[in-house]
C-alpha atoms as a PDB file:
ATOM      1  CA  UNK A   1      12.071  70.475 -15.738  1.00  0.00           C
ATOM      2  CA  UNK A   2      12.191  73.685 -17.890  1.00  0.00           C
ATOM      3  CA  UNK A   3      15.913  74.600 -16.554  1.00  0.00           C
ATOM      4  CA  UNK A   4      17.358  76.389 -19.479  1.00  0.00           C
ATOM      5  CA  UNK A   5      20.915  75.832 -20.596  1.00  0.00           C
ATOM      6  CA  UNK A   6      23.261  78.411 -21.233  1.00  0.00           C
ATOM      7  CA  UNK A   7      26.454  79.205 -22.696  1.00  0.00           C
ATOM      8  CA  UNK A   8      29.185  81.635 -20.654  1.00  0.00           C
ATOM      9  CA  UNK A   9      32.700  82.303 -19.343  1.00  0.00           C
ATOM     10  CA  UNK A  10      33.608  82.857 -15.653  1.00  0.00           C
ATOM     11  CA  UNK A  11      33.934  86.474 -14.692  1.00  0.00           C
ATOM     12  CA  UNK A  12      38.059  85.829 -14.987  1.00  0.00           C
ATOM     13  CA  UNK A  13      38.055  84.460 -18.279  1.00  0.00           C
ATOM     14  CA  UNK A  14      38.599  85.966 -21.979  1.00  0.00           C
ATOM     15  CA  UNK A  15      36.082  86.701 -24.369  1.00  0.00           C
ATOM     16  CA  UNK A  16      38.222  84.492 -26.836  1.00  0.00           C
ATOM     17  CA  UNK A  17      38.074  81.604 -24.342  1.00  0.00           C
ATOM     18  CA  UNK A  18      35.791  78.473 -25.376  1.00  0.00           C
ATOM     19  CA  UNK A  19      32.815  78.810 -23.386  1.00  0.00           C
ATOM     20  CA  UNK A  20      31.312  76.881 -20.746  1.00  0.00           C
ATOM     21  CA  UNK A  21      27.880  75.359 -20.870  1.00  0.00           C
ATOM     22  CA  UNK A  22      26.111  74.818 -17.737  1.00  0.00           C
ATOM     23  CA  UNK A  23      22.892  75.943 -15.747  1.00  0.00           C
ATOM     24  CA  UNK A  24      22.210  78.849 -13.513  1.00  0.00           C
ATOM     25  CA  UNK A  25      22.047  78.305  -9.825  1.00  0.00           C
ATOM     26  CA  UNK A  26      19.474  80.473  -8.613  1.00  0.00           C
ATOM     27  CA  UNK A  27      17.365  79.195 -12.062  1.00  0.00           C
ATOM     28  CA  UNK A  28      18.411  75.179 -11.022  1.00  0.00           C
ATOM     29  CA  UNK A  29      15.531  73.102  -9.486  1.00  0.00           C
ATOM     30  CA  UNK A  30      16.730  72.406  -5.492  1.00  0.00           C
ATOM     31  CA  UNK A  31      17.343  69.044  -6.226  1.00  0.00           C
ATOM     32  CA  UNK A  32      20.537  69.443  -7.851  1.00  0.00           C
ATOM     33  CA  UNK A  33      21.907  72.478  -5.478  1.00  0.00           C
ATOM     34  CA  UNK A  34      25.046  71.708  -3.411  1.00  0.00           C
ATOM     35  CA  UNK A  35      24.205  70.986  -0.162  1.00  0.00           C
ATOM     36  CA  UNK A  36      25.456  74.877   0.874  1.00  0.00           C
ATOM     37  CA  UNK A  37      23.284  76.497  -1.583  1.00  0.00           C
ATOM     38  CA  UNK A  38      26.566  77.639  -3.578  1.00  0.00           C
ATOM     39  CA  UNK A  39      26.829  75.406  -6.487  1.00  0.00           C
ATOM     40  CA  UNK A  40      25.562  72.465  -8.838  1.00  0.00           C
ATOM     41  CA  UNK A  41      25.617  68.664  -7.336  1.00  0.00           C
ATOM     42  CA  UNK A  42      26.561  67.303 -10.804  1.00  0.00           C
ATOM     43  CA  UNK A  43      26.251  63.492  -9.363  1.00  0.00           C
ATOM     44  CA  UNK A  44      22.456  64.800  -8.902  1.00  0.00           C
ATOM     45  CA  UNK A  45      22.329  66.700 -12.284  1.00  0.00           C
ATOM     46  CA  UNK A  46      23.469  62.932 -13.587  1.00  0.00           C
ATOM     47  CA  UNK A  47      21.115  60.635 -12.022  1.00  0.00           C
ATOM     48  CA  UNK A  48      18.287  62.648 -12.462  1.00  0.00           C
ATOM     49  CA  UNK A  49      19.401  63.155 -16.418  1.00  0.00           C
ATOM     50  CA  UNK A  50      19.655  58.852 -16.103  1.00  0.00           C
ATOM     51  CA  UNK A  51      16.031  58.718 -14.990  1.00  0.00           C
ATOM     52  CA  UNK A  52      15.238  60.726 -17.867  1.00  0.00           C
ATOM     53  CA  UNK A  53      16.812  59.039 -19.851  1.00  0.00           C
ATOM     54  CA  UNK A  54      15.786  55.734 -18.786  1.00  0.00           C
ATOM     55  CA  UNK A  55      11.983  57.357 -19.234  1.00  0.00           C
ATOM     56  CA  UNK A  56      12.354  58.492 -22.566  1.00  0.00           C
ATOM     57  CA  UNK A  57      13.994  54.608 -23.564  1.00  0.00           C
ATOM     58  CA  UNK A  58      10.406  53.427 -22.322  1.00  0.00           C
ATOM     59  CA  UNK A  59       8.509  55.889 -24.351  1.00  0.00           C
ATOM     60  CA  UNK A  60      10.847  55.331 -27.399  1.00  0.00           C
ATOM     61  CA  UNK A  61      10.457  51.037 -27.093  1.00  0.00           C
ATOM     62  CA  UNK A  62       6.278  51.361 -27.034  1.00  0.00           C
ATOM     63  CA  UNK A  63       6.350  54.036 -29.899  1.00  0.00           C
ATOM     64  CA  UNK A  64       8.477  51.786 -31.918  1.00  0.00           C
ATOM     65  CA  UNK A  65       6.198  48.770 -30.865  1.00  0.00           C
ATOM     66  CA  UNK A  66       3.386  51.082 -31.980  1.00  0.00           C
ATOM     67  CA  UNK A  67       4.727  51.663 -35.309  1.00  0.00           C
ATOM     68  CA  UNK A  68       5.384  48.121 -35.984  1.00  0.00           C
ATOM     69  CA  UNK A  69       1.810  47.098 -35.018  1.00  0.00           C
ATOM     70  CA  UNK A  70       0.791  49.808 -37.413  1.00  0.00           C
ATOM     71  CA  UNK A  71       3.080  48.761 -40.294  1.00  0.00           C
ATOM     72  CA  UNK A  72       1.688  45.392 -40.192  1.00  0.00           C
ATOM     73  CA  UNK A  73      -2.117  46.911 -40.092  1.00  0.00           C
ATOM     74  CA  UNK A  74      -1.603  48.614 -43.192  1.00  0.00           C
ATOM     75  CA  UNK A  75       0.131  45.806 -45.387  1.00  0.00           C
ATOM     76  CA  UNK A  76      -2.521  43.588 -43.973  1.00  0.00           C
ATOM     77  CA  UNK A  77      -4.905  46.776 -46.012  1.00  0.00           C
ATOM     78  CA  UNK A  78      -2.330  46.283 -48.962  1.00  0.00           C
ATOM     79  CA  UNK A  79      -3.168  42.883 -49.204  1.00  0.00           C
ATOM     80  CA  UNK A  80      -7.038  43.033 -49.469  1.00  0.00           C
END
């Protein structure tokens, strides 16, 4: 997903006012669009950010495996 993330206030609100962060509809993949077309369905935004998140756990747990088998490849080379 290459959704970017931007930084704004509503059309009603003060430059002075924190800003909201948030994605643009019409830039939003259709799978986390409101069922009308008019908004963001941020219980979809979530699970789909889970998932990711869940993915990148995976990846993280085999690279760290990695790195230990690695570690233990070179102190085995140490030891010679």
């Amino acid at each position: 997903m290459n959704t970017n993330m931007y930084k704004y206030h509503f059309n009603d609100e003060l430059d002075s006012e924190i800003k909201h962060t948030g994605v643009i509809l019409d830039e939003s993949p259709v799978g986390i669009v409101d069922i009308r077309g008019n908004g963001i369905d941020l219980y979809s935004m979530v699970s789909y950010s889970w998932s990711g998140i869940q993915a990148l756990k995976i990846e993280n747990d085999e690279l760290r495996n990695e790195l230990e088998i690695l570690k233990a490849e070179i102190n085995k080379i140490k030891a010679l």
